[in-house]
C-alpha atoms as a PDB file:
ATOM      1  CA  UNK A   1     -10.315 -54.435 -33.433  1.00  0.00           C
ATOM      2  CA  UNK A   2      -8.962 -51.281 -32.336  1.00  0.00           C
ATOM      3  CA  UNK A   3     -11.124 -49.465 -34.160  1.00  0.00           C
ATOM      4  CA  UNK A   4     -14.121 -51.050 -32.868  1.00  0.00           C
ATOM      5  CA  UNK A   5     -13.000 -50.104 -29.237  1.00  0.00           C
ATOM      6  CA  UNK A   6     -12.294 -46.297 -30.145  1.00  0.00           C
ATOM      7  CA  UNK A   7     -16.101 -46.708 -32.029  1.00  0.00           C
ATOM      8  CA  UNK A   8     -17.665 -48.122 -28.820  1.00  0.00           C
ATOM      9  CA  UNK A   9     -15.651 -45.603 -26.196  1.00  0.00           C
ATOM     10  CA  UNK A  10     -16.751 -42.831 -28.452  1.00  0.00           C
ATOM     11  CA  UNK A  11     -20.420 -44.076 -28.386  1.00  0.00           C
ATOM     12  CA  UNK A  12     -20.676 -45.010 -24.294  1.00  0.00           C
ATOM     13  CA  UNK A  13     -18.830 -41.523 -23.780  1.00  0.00           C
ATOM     14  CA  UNK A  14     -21.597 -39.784 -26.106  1.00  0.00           C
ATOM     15  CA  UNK A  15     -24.454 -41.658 -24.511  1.00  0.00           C
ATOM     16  CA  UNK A  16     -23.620 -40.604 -20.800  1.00  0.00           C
ATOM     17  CA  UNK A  17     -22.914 -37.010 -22.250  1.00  0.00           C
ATOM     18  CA  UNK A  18     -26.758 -37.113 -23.470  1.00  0.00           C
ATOM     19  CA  UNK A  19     -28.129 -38.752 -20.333  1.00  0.00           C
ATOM     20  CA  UNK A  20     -26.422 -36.278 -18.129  1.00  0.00           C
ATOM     21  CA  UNK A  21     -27.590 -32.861 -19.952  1.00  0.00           C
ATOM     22  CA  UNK A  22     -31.259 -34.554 -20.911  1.00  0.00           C
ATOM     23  CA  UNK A  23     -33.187 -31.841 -18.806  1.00  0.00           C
ATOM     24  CA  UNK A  24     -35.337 -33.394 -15.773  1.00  0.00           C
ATOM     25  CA  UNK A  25     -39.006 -33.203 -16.006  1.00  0.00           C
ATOM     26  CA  UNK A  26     -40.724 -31.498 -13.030  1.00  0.00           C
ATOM     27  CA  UNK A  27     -44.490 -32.716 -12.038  1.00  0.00           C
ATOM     28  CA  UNK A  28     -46.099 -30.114 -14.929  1.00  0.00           C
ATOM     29  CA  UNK A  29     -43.625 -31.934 -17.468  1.00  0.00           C
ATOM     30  CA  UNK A  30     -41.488 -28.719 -17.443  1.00  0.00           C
ATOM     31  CA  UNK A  31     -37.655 -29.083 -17.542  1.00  0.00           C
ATOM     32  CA  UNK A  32     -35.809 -28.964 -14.569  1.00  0.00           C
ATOM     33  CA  UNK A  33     -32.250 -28.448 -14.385  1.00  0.00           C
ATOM     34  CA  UNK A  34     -30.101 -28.999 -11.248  1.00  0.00           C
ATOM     35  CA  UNK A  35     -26.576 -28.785 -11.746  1.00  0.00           C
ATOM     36  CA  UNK A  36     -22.810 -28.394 -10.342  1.00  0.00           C
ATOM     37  CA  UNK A  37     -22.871 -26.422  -7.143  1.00  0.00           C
ATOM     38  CA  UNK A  38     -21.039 -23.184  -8.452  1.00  0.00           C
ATOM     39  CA  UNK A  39     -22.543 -21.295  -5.262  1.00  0.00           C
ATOM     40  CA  UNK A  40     -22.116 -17.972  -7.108  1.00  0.00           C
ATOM     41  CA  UNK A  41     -24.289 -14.884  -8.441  1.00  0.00           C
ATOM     42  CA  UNK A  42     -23.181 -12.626 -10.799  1.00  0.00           C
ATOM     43  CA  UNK A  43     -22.954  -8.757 -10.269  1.00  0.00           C
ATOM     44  CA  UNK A  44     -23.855  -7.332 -13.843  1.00  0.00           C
ATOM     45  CA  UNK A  45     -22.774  -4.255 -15.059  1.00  0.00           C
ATOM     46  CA  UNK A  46     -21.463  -0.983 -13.256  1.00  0.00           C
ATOM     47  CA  UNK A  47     -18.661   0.895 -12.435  1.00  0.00           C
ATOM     48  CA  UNK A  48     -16.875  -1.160 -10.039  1.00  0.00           C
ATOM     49  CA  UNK A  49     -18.998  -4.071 -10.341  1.00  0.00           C
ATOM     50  CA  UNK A  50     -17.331  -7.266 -10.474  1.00  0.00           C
ATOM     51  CA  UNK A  51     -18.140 -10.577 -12.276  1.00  0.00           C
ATOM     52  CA  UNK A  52     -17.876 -14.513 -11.720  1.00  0.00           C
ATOM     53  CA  UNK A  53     -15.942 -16.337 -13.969  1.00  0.00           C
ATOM     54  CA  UNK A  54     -15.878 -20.364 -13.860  1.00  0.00           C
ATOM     55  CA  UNK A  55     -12.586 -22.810 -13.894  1.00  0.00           C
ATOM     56  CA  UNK A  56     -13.865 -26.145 -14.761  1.00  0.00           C
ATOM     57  CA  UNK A  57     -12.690 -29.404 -13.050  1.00  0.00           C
ATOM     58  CA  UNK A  58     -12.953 -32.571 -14.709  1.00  0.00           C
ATOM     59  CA  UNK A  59     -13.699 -36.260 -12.748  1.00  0.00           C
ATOM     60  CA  UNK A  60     -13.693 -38.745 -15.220  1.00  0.00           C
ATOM     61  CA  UNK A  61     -17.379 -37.385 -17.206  1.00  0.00           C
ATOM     62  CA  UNK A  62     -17.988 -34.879 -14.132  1.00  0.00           C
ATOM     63  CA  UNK A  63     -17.371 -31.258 -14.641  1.00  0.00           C
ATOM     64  CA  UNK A  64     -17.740 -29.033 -11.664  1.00  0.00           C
ATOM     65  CA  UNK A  65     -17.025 -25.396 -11.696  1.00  0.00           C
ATOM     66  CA  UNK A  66     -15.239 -22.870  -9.136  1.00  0.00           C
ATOM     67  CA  UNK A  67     -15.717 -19.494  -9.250  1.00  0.00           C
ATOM     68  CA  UNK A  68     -13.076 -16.250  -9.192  1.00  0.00           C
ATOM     69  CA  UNK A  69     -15.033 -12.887  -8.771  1.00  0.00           C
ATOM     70  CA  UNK A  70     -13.085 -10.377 -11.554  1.00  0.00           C
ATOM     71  CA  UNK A  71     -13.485  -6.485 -11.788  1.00  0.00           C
ATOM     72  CA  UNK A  72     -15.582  -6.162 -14.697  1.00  0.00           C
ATOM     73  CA  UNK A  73     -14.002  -3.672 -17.338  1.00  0.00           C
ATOM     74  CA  UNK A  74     -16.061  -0.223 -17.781  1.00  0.00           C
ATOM     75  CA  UNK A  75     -18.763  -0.855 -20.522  1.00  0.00           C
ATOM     76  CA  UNK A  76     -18.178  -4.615 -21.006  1.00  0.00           C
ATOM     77  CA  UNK A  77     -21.373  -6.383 -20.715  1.00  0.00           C
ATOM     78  CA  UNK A  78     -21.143  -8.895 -18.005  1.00  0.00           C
ATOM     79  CA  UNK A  79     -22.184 -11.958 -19.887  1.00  0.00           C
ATOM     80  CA  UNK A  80     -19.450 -11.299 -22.612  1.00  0.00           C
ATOM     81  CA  UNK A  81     -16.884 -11.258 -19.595  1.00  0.00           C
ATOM     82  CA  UNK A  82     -17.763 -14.018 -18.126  1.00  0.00           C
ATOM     83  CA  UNK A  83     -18.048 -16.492 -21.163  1.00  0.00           C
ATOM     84  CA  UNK A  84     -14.993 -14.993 -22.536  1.00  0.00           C
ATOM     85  CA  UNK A  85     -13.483 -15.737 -19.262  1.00  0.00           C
ATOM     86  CA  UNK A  86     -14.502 -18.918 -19.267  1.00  0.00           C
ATOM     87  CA  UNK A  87     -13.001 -19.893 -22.752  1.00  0.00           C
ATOM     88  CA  UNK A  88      -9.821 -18.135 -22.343  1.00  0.00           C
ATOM     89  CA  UNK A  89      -9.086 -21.536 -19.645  1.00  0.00           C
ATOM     90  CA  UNK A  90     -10.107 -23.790 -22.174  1.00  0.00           C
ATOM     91  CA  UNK A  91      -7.276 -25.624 -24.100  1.00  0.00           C
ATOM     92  CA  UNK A  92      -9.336 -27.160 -26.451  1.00  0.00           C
ATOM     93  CA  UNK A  93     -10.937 -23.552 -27.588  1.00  0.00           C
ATOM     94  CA  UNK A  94      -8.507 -21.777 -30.090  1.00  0.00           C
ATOM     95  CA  UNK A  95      -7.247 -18.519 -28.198  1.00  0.00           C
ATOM     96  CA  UNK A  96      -9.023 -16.059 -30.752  1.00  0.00           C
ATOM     97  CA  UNK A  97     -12.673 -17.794 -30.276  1.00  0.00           C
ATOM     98  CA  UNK A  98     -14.222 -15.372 -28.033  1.00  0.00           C
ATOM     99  CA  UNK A  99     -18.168 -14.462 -27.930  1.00  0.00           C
ATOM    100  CA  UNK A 100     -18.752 -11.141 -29.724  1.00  0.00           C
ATOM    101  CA  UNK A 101     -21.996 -10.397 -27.863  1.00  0.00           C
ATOM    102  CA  UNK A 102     -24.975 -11.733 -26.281  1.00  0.00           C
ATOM    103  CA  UNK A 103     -29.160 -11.316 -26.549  1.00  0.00           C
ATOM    104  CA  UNK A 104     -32.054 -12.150 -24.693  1.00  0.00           C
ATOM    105  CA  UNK A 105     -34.982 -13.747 -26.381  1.00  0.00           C
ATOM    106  CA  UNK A 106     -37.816 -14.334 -23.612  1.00  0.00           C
ATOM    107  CA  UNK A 107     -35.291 -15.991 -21.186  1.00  0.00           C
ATOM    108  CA  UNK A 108     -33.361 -17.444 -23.675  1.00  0.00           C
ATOM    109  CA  UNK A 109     -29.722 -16.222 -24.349  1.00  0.00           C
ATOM    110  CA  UNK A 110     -28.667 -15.882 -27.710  1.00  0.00           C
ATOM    111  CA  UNK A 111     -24.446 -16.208 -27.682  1.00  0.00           C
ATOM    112  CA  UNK A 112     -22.982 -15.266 -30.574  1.00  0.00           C
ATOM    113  CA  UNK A 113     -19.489 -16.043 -31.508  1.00  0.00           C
ATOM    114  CA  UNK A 114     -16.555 -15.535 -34.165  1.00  0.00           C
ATOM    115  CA  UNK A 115     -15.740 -18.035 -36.612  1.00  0.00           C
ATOM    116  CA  UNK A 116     -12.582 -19.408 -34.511  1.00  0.00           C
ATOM    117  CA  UNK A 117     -15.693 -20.781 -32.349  1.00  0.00           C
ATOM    118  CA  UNK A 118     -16.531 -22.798 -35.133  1.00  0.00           C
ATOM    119  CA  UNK A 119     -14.561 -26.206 -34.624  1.00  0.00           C
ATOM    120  CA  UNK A 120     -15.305 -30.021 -34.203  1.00  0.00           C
ATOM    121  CA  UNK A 121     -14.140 -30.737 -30.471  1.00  0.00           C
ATOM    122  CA  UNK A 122     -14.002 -34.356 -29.072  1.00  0.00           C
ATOM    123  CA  UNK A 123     -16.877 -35.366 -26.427  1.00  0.00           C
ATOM    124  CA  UNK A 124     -15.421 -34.725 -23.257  1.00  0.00           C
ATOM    125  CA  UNK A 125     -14.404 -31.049 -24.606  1.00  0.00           C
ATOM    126  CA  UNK A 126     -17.729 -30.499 -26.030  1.00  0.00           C
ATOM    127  CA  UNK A 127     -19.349 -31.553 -22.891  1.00  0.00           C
ATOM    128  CA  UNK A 128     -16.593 -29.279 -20.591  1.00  0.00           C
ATOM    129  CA  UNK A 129     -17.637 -26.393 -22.977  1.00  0.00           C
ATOM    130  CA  UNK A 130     -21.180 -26.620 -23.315  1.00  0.00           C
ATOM    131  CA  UNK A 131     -21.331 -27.573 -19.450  1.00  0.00           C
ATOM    132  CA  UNK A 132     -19.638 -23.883 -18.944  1.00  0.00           C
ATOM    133  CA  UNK A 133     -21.554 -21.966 -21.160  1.00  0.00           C
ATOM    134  CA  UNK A 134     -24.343 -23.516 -19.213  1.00  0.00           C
ATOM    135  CA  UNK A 135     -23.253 -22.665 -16.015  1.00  0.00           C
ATOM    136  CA  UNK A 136     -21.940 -19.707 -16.548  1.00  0.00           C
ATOM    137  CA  UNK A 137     -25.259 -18.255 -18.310  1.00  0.00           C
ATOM    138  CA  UNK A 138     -26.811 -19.684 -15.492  1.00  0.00           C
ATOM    139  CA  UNK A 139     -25.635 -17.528 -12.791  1.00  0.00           C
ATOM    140  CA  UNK A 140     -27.931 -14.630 -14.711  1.00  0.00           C
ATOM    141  CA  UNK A 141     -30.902 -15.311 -13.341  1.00  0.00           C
ATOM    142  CA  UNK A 142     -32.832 -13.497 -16.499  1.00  0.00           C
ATOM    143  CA  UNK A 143     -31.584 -16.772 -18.489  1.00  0.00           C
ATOM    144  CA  UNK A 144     -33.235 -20.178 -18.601  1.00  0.00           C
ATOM    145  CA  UNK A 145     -31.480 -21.379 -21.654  1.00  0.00           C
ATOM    146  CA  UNK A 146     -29.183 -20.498 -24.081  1.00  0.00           C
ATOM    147  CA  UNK A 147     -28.567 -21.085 -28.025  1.00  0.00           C
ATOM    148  CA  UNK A 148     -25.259 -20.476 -30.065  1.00  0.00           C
ATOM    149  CA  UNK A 149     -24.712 -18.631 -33.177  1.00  0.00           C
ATOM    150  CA  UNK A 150     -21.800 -17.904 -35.384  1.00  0.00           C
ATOM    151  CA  UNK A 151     -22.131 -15.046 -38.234  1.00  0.00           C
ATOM    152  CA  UNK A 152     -26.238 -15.246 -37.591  1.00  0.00           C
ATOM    153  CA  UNK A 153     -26.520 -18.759 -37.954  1.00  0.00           C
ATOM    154  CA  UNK A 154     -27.487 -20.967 -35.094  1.00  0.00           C
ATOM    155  CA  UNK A 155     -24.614 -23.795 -34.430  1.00  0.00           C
ATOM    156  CA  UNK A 156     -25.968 -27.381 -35.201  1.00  0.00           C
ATOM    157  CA  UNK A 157     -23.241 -29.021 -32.971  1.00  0.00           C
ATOM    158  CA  UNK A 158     -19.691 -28.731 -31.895  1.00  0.00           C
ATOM    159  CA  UNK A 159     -19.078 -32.039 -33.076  1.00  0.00           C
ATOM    160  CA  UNK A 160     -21.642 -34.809 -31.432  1.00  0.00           C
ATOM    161  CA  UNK A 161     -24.144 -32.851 -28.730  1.00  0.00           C
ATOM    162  CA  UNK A 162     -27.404 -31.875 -30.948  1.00  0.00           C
ATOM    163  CA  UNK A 163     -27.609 -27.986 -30.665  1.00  0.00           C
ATOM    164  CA  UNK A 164     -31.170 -27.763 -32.733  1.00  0.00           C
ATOM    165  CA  UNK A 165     -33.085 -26.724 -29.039  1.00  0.00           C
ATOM    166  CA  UNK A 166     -32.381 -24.460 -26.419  1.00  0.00           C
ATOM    167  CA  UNK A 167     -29.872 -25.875 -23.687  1.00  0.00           C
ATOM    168  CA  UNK A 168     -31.144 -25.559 -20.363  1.00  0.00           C
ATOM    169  CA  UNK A 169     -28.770 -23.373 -18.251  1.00  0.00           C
ATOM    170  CA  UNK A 170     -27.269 -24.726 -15.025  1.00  0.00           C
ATOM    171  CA  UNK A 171     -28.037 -23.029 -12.048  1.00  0.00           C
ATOM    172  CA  UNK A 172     -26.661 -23.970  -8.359  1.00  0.00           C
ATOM    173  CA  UNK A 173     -28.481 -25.906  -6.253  1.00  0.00           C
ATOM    174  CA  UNK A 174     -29.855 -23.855  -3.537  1.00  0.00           C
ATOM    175  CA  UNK A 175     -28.964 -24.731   0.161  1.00  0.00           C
ATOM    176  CA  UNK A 176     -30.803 -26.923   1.957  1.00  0.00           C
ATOM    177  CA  UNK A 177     -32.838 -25.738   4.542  1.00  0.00           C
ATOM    178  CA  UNK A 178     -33.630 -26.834   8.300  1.00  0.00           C
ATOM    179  CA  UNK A 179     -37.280 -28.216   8.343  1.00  0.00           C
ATOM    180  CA  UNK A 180     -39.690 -25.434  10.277  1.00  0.00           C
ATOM    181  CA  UNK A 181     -40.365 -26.934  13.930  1.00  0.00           C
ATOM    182  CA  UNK A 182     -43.922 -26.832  14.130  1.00  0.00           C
ATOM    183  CA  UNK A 183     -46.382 -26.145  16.801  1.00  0.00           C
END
């Protein structure tokens, strides 16, 4: 009986994780995504430049983000920084997983990783992961989605999320605007 219960929590857990990163579909059938309100842009590289690097904050399945600008070290590339920040607050990723480097296909960002990457992670740690690579990418705007690799070879999961497409990144909502009086 026991069993059964883990089985179904696992399944209802997976099942809102798929609902909530299923991309919207705009009027032309193009996905949309709309995300956590990080309210940040990055500042890529430069001497002096300086980078934003998400904390994650869990609510039950919801995972919002805050945001801690960071001097960006001379000749890091800015992308690195920031997803390598991003782990480093991560329990759940091993402390030598890092991203080795990152490249842009069209708008899509390939991430690859070292092997340490490579791990099964529960649900709610997949989604908290793949939620801030998604994010985080998405403060460049250059990047619509993103796809992971470790040694050359594109990742197939982290344990349950299917990683066979492009994920669409997560941008910030943008304000909301005053309506334009009108004559």
């Amino acid at each position: 009986m026991l069993l059964l219960a883990v089985a179904l929590s696992g399944a209802a857990a997976l099942g809102l994780y798929v609902n909530a990163t299923r991309p919207a579909q705009d009027a032309a059938g193009s996905a949309v995504r709309r995300g956590p309100q990080v309210g940040v842009t990055a500042t890529h590289q430069g001497q002096g430049s300086r980078v934003a690097v998400l904390t994650p904050h869990t609510d039950g399945l919801e995972v919002s983000f805050t945001q801690e600008q960071r001097e960006l070290p001379a000749g890091a590339d800015a992308k690195v920084f920031a997803v390598n920040g991003y782990l480093r607050q991560l329990k759940s990723v091993p402390p030598e997983a890092e991203m080795l480097s990152v490249d842009l296909q069209g708008r899509t960002a390939i991430l690859q990783f070292n092997e340490a990457f490579r791990q099964t992670y529960g649900s709610i740690d997949e989604k908290i992961i793949l939620d801030g690579l998604r994010a985080t990418l998405g403060l460049f705007p250059e990047v619509d989605s993103i796809r992971l690799y470790i040694g050359g070879n594109a990742l197939d999961s982290l344990g349950h999320a299917d990683l066979d497409e492009p994920l669409p990144v997560i941008r910030a909502a943008p304000p909301a605007q005053a309506p334009s009086p009108q004559p």
